[in-house]
C-alpha atoms as a PDB file:
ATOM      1  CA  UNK A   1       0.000   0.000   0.000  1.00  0.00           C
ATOM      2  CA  UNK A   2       1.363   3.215  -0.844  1.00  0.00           C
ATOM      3  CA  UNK A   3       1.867   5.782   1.657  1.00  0.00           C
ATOM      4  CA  UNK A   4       0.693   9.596   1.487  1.00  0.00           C
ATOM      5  CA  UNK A   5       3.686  10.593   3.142  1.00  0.00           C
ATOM      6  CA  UNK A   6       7.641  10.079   2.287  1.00  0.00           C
ATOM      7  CA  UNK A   7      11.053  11.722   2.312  1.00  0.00           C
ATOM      8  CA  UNK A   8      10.612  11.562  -1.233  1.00  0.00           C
ATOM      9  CA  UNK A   9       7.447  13.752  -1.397  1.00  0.00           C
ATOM     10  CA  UNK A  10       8.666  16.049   1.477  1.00  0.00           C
ATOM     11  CA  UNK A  11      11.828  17.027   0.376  1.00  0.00           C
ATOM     12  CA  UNK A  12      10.906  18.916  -3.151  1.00  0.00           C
ATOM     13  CA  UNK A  13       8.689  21.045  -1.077  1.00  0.00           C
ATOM     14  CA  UNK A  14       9.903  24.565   0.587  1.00  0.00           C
ATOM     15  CA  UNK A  15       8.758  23.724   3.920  1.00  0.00           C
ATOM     16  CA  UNK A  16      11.357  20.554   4.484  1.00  0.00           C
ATOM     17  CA  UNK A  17      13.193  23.005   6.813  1.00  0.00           C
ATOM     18  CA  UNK A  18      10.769  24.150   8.084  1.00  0.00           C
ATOM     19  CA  UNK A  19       9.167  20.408   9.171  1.00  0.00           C
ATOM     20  CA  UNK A  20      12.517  19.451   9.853  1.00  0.00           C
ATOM     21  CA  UNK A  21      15.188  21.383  11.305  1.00  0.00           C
ATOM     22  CA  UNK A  22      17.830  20.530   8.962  1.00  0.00           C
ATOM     23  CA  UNK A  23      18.674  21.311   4.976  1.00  0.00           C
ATOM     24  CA  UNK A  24      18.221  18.622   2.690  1.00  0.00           C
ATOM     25  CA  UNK A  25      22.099  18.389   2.257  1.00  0.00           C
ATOM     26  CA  UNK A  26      22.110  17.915   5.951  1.00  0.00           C
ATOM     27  CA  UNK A  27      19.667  14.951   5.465  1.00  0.00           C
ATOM     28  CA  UNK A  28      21.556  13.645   2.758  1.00  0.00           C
ATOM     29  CA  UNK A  29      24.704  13.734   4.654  1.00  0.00           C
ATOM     30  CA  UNK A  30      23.245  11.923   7.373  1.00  0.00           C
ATOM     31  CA  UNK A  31      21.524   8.945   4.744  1.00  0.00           C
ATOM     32  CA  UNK A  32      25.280   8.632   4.046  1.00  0.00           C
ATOM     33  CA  UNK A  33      26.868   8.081   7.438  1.00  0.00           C
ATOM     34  CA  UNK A  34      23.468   5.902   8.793  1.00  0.00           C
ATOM     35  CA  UNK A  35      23.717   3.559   6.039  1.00  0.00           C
ATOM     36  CA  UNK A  36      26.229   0.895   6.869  1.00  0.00           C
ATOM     37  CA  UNK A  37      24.928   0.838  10.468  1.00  0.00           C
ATOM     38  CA  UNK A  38      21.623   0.278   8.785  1.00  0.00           C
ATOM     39  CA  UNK A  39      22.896  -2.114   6.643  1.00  0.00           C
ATOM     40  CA  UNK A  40      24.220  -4.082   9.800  1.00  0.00           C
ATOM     41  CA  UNK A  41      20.724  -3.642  11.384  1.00  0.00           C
ATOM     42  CA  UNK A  42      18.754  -5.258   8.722  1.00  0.00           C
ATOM     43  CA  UNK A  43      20.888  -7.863   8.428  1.00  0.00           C
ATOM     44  CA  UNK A  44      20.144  -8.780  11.699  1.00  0.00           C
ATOM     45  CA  UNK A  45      16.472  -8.052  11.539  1.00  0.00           C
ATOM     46  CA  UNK A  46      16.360 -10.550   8.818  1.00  0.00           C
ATOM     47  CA  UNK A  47      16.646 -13.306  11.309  1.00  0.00           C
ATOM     48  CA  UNK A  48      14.136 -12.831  13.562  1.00  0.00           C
ATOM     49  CA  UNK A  49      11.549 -10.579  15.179  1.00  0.00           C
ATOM     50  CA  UNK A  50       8.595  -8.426  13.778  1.00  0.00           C
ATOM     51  CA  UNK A  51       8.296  -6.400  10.721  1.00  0.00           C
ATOM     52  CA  UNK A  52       8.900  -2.787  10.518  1.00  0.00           C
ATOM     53  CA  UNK A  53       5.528  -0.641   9.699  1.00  0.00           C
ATOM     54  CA  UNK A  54       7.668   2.175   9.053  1.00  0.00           C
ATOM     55  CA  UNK A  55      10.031   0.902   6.474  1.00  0.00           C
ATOM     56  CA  UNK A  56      13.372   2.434   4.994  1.00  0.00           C
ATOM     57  CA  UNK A  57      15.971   4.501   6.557  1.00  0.00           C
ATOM     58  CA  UNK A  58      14.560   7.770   5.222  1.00  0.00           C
ATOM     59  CA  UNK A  59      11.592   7.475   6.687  1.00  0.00           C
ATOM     60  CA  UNK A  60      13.343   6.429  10.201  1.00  0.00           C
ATOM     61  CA  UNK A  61      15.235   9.471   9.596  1.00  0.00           C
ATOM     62  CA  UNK A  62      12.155  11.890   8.945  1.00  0.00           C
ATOM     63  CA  UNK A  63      10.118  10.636  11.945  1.00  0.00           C
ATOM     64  CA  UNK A  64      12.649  11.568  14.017  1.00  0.00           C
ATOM     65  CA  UNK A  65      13.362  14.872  12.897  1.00  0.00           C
ATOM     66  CA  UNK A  66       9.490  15.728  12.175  1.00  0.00           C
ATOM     67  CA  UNK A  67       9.470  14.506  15.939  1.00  0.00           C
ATOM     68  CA  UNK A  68      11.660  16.716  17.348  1.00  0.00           C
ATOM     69  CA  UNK A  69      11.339  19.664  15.525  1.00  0.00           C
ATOM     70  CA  UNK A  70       7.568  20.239  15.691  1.00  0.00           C
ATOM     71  CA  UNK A  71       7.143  17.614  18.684  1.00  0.00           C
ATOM     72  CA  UNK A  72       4.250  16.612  17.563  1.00  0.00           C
ATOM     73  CA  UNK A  73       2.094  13.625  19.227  1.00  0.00           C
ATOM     74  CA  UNK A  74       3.752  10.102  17.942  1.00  0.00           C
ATOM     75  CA  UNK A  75       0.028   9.246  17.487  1.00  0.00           C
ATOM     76  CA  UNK A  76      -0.587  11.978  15.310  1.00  0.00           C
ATOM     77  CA  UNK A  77       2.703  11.534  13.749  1.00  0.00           C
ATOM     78  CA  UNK A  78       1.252   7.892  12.785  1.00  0.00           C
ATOM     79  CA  UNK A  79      -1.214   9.353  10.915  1.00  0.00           C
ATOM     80  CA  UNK A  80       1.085  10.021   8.050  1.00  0.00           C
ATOM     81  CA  UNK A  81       2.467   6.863   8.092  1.00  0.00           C
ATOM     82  CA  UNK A  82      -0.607   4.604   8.489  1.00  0.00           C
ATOM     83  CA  UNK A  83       0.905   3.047  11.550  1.00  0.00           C
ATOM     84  CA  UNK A  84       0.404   3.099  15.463  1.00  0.00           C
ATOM     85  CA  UNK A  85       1.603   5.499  17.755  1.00  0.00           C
ATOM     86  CA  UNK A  86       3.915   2.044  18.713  1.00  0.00           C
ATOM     87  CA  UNK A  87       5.676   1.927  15.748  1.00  0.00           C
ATOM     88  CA  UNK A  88       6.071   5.258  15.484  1.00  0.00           C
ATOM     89  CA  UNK A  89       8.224   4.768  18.757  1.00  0.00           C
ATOM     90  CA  UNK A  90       9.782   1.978  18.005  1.00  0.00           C
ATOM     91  CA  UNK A  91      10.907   3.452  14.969  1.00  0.00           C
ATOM     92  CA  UNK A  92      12.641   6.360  16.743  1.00  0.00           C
ATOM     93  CA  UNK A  93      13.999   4.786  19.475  1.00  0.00           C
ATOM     94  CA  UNK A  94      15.599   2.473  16.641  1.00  0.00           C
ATOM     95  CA  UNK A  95      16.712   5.513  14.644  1.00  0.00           C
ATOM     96  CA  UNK A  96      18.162   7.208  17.777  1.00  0.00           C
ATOM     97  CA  UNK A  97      20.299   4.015  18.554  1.00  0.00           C
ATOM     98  CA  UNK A  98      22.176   4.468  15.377  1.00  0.00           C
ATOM     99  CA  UNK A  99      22.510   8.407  15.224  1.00  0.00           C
ATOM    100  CA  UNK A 100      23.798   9.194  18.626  1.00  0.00           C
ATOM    101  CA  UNK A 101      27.026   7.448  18.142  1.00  0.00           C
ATOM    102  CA  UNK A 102      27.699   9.052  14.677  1.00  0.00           C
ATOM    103  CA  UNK A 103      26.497  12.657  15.198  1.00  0.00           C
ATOM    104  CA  UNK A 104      25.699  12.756  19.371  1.00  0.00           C
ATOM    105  CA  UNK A 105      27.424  15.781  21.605  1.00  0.00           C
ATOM    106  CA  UNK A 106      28.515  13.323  24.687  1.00  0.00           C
ATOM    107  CA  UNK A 107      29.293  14.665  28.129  1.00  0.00           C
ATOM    108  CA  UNK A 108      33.278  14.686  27.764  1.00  0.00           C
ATOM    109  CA  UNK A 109      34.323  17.628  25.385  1.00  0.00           C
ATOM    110  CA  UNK A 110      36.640  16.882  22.673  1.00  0.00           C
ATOM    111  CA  UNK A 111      38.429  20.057  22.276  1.00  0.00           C
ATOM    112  CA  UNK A 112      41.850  20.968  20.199  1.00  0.00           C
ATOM    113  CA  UNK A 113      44.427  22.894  21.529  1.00  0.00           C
ATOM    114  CA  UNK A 114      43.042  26.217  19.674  1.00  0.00           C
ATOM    115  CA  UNK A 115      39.876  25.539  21.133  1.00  0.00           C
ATOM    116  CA  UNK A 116      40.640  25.260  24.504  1.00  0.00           C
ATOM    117  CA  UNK A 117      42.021  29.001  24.202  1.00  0.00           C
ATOM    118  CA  UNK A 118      38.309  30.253  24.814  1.00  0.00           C
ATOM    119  CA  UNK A 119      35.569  28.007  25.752  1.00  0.00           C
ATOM    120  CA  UNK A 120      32.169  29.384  27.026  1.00  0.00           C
ATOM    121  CA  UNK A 121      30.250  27.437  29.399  1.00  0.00           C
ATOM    122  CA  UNK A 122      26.129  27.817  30.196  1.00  0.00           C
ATOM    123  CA  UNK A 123      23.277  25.795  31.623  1.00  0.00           C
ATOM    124  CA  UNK A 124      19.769  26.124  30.018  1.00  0.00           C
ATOM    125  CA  UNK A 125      16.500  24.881  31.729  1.00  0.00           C
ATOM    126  CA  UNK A 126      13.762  22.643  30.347  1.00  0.00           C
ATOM    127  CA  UNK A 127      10.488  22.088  31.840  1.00  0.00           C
ATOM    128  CA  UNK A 128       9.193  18.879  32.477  1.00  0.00           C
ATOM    129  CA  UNK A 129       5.759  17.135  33.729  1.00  0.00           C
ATOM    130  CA  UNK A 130       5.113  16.994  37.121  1.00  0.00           C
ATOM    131  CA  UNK A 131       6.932  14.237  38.662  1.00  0.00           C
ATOM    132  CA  UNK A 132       4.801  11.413  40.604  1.00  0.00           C
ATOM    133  CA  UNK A 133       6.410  11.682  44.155  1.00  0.00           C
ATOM    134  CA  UNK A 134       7.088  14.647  46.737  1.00  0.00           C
ATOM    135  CA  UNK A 135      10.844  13.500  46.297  1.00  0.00           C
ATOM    136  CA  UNK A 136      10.775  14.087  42.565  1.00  0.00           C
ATOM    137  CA  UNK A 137       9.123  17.267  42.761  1.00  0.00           C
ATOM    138  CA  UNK A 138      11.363  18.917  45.352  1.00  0.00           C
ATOM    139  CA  UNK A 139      14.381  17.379  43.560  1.00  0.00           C
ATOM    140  CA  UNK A 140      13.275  19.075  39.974  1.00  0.00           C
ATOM    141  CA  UNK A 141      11.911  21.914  41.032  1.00  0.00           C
ATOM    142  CA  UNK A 142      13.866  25.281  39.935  1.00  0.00           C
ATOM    143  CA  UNK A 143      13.060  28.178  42.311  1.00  0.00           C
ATOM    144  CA  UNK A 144      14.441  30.361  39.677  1.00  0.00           C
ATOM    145  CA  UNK A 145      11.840  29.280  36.848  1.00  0.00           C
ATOM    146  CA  UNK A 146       9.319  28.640  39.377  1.00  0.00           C
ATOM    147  CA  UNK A 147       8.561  25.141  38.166  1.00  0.00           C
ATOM    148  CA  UNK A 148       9.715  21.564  37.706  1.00  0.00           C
ATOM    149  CA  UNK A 149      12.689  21.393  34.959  1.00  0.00           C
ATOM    150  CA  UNK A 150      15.692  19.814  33.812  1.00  0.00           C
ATOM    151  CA  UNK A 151      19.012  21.169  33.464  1.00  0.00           C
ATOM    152  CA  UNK A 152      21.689  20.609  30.611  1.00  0.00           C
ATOM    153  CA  UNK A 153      25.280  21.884  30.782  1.00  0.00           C
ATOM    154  CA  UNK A 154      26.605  23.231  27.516  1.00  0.00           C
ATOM    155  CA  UNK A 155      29.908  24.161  26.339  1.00  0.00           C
ATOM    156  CA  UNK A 156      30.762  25.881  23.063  1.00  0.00           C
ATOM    157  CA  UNK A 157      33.893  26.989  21.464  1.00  0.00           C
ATOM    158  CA  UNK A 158      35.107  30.375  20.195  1.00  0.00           C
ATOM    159  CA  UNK A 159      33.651  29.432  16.634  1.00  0.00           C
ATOM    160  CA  UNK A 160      30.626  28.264  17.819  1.00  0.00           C
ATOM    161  CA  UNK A 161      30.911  24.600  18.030  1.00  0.00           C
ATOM    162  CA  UNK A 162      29.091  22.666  20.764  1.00  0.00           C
ATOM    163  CA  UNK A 163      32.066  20.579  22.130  1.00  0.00           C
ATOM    164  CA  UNK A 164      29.717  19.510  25.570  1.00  0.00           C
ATOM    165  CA  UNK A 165      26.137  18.474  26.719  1.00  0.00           C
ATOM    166  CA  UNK A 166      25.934  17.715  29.727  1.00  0.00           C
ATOM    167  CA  UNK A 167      23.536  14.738  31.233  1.00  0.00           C
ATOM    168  CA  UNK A 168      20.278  16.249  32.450  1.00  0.00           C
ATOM    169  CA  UNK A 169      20.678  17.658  35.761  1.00  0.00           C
ATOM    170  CA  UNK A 170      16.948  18.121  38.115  1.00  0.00           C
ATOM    171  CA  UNK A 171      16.204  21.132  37.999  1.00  0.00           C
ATOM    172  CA  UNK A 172      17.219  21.944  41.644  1.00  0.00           C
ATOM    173  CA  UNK A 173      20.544  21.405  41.063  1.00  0.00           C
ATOM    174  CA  UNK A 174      23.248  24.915  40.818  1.00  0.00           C
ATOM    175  CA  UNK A 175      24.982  25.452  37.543  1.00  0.00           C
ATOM    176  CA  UNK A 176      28.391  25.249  39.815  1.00  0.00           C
ATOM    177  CA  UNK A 177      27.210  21.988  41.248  1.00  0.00           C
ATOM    178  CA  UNK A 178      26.840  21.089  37.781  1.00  0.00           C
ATOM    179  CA  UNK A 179      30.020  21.906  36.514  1.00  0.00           C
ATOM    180  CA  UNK A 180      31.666  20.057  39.330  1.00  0.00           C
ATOM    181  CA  UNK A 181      30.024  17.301  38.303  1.00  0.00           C
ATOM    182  CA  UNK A 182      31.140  17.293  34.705  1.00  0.00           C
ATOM    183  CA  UNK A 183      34.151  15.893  33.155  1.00  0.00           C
ATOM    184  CA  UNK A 184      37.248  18.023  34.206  1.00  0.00           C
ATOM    185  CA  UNK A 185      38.597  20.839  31.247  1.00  0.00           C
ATOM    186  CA  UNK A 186      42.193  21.009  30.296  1.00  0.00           C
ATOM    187  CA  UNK A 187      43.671  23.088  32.877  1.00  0.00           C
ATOM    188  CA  UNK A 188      45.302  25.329  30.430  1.00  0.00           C
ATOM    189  CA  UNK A 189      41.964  25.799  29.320  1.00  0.00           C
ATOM    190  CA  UNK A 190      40.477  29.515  29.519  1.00  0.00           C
ATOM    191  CA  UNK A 191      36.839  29.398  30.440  1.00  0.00           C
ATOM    192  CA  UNK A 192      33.936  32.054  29.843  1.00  0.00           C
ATOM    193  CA  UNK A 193      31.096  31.700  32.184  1.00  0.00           C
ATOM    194  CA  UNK A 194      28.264  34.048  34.211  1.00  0.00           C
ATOM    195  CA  UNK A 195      28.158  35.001  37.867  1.00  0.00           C
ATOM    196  CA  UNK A 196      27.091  31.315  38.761  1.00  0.00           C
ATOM    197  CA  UNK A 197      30.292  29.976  38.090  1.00  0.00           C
ATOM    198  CA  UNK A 198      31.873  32.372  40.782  1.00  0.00           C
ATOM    199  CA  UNK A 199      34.026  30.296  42.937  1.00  0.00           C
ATOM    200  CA  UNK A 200      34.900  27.557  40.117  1.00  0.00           C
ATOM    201  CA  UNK A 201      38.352  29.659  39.904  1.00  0.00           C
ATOM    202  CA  UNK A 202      39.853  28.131  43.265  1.00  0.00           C
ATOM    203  CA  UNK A 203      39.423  24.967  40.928  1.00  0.00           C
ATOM    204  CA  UNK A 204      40.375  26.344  37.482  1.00  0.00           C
ATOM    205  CA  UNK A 205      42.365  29.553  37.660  1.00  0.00           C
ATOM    206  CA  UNK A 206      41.537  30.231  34.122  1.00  0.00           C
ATOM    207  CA  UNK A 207      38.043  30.988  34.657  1.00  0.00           C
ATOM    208  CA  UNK A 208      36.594  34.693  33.155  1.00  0.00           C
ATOM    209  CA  UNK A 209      33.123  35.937  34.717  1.00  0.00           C
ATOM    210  CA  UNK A 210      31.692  38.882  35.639  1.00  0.00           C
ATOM    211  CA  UNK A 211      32.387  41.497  38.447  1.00  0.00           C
ATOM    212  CA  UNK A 212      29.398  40.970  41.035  1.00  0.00           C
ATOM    213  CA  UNK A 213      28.016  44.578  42.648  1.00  0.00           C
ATOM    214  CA  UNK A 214      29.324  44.968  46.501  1.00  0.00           C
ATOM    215  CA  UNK A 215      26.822  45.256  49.187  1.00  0.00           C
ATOM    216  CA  UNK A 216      26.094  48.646  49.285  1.00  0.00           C
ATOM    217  CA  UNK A 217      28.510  49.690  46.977  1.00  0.00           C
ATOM    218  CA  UNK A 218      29.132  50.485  43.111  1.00  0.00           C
ATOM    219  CA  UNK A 219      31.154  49.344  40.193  1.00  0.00           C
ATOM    220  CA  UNK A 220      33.912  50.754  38.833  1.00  0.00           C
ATOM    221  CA  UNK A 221      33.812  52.159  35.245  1.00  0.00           C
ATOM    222  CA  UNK A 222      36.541  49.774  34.438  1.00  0.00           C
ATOM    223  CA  UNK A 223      34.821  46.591  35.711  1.00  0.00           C
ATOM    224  CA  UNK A 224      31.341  47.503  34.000  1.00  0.00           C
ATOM    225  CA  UNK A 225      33.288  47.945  30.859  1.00  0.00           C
ATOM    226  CA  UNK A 226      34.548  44.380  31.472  1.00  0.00           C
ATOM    227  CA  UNK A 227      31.006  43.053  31.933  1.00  0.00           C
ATOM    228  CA  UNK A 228      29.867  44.081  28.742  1.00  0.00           C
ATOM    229  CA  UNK A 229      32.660  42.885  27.257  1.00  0.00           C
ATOM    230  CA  UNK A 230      32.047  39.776  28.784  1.00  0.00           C
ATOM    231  CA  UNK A 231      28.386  39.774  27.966  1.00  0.00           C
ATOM    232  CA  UNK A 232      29.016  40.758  24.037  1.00  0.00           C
ATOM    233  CA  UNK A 233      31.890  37.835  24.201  1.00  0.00           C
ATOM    234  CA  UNK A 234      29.160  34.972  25.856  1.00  0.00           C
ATOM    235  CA  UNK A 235      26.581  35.956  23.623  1.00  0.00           C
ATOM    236  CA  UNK A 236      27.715  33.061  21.479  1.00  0.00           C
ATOM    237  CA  UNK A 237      26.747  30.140  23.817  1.00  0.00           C
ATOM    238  CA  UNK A 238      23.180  32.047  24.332  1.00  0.00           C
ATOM    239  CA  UNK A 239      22.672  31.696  20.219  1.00  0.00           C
ATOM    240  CA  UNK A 240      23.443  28.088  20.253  1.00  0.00           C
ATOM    241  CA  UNK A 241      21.543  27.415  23.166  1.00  0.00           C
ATOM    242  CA  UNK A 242      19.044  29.200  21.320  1.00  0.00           C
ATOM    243  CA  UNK A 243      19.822  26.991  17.995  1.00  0.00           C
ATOM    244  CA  UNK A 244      18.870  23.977  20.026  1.00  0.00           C
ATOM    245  CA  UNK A 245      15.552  25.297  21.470  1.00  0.00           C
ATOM    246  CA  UNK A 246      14.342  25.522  17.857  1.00  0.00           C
ATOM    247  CA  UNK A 247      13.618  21.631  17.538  1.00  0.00           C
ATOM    248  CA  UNK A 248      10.945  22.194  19.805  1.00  0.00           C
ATOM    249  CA  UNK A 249      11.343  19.183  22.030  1.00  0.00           C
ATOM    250  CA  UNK A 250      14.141  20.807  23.463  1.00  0.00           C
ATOM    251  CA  UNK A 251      12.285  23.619  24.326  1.00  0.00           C
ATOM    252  CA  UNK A 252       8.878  22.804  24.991  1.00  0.00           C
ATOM    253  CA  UNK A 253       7.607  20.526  28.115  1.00  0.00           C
ATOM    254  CA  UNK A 254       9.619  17.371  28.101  1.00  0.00           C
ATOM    255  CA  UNK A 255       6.834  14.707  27.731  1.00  0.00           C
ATOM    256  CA  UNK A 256       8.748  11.779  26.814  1.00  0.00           C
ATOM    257  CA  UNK A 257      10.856   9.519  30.300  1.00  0.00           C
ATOM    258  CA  UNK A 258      13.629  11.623  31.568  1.00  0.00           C
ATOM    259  CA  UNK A 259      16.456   9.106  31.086  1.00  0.00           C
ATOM    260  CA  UNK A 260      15.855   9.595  27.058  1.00  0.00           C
ATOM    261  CA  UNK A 261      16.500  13.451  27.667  1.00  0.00           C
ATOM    262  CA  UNK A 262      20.308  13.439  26.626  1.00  0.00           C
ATOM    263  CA  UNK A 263      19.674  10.845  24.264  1.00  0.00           C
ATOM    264  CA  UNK A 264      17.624  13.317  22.568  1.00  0.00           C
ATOM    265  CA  UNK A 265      19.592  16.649  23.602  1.00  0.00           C
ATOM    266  CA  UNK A 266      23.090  15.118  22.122  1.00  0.00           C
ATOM    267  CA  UNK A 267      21.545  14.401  18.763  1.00  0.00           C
ATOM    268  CA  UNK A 268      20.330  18.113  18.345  1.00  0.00           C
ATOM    269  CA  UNK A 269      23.211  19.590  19.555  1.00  0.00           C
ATOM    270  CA  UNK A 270      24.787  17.290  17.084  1.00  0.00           C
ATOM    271  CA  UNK A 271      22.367  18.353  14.313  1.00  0.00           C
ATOM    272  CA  UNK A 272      23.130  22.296  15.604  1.00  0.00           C
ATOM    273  CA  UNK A 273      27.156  21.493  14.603  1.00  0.00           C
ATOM    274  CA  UNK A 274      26.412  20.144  11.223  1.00  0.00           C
ATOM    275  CA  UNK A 275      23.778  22.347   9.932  1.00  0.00           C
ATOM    276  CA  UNK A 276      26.980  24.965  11.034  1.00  0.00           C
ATOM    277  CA  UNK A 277      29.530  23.491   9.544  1.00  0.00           C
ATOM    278  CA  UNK A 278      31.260  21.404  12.365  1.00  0.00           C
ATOM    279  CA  UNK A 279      29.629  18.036  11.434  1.00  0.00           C
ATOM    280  CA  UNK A 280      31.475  14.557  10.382  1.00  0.00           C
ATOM    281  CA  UNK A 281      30.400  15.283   6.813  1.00  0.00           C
END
């Protein structure tokens, strides 16, 4: 039965970048790199278990981005594809296994020695559902966005690569405490990051943020002139940050389990890279 929705159909229109996040070079790009782990897939699929409702790669591939750009019902996303909200799932969870280790932004940075001469670091906030139990809640909930949300680390370079996403963090938890967390930077490393981060420089001395207002007191021309140069310099992280937030599950009200949240968060910020330039292709 033919189906009255496809890569095939979507991609002469205007709107595939619209639907999808990414160009249709980008898409291409990634057909090319998911095809021998596909390969490898359906060789084993042709052993054993149930069909596929969904089909080919492309179409893995679509559902997935369609999903998390416009974060759309999986049920509704079915629709298209004459299948079950199930096999919708399936089919990303499938897709997801084979992207994250090809495109993903992991937890430990991988920076060069150039990069490592500016790196910025931010957290950004997501919120989630309402967790079932009075531990949950008070665990996730952000007094600062005044609801229950996750938290994801990001680092960027000078250029504007994402070299780091964190693992999601509850929501209650303090950028510093965050950062401790991570993965430790090269020491050598010079770091850009906002008021939270002050006290991180007892534990790397090359640590730039901003000069905090004394009690009672005022800042000195000099050291407000260093904020905004600060400010116009860290700008960069906020636009990738704000990159991400455009494939909408990133931004809207997590709906789907928590421990898929970096799954999902390391394949856009891997999607971000490539669509600028940094990808594997």
């Amino acid at each position: 039965m033919s189906r009255p929705f496809s890569a095939a159909r979507l991609r002469a229109t205007a709107g595939f970048v619209r639907l999808t996040g990414v160009s249709v070079a980008t898409f291409d790009g990634l057909l090319k790199q998911l095809a021998g782990p596909w390969e490898k897939v359906q060789l084993r699929k042709a052993k054993s278990g149930r069909p596929w409702d969904v089909g080919r790669l492309e179409d893995h591939l679509l559902i997935m981005l369609i999903y998390y750009r416009c974060y759309i019902t999986q049920e509704f996303l079915g629709f298209f594809y004459n299948v079950n909200k199930s096999a919708v799932c399936r089919a990303i969870q499938r897709i997801e296994k084979l992207a994250r280790p090809l495109i993903g932004v992991e937890r430990k940075p991988k920076i060069s020695r150039t990069e490592a001469e500016a790196l910025i670091v931010d957290c950004t906030e997501q919120p989630i559902q309402r967790p079932g139990t009075d531990t949950k809640q008070r665990e996730h909930y952000s007094g600062k966005k005044k609801r229950h949300t996750v938290k994801t680390e990001y680092i960027i370079t000078r250029e504007g690569r994402i070299a780091s996403a964190s693992t999601s963090h509850p929501g209650s938890h303090h950028d510093l405490a965050i950062r401790r967390d991570g993965p430790n930077l090269p020491k050598k490393a010079r770091l850009y990051g906002d008021s939270a981060y002050q006290g991180y420089d007892k534990e790397h001395r090359n640590l730039e943020f901003p000069y905090k207002k004394p009690k009672n007191g005022k800042l000195t021309d000099e050291e407000k002139e260093y904020n905004r140069g600060l400010s116009g310099f860290r700008v960069r992280v906020e636009h990738r940050i704000g990159r991400t937030k455009r494939f909408r599950i990133a931004a809207e009200r997590f709906r789907n389990p928590l421990r898929t949240h970096h799954t999902k968060i390391s394949i856009i910020a891997g999607l971000v890279n490539i669509e600028d330039g940094f990808g594997p292709f």
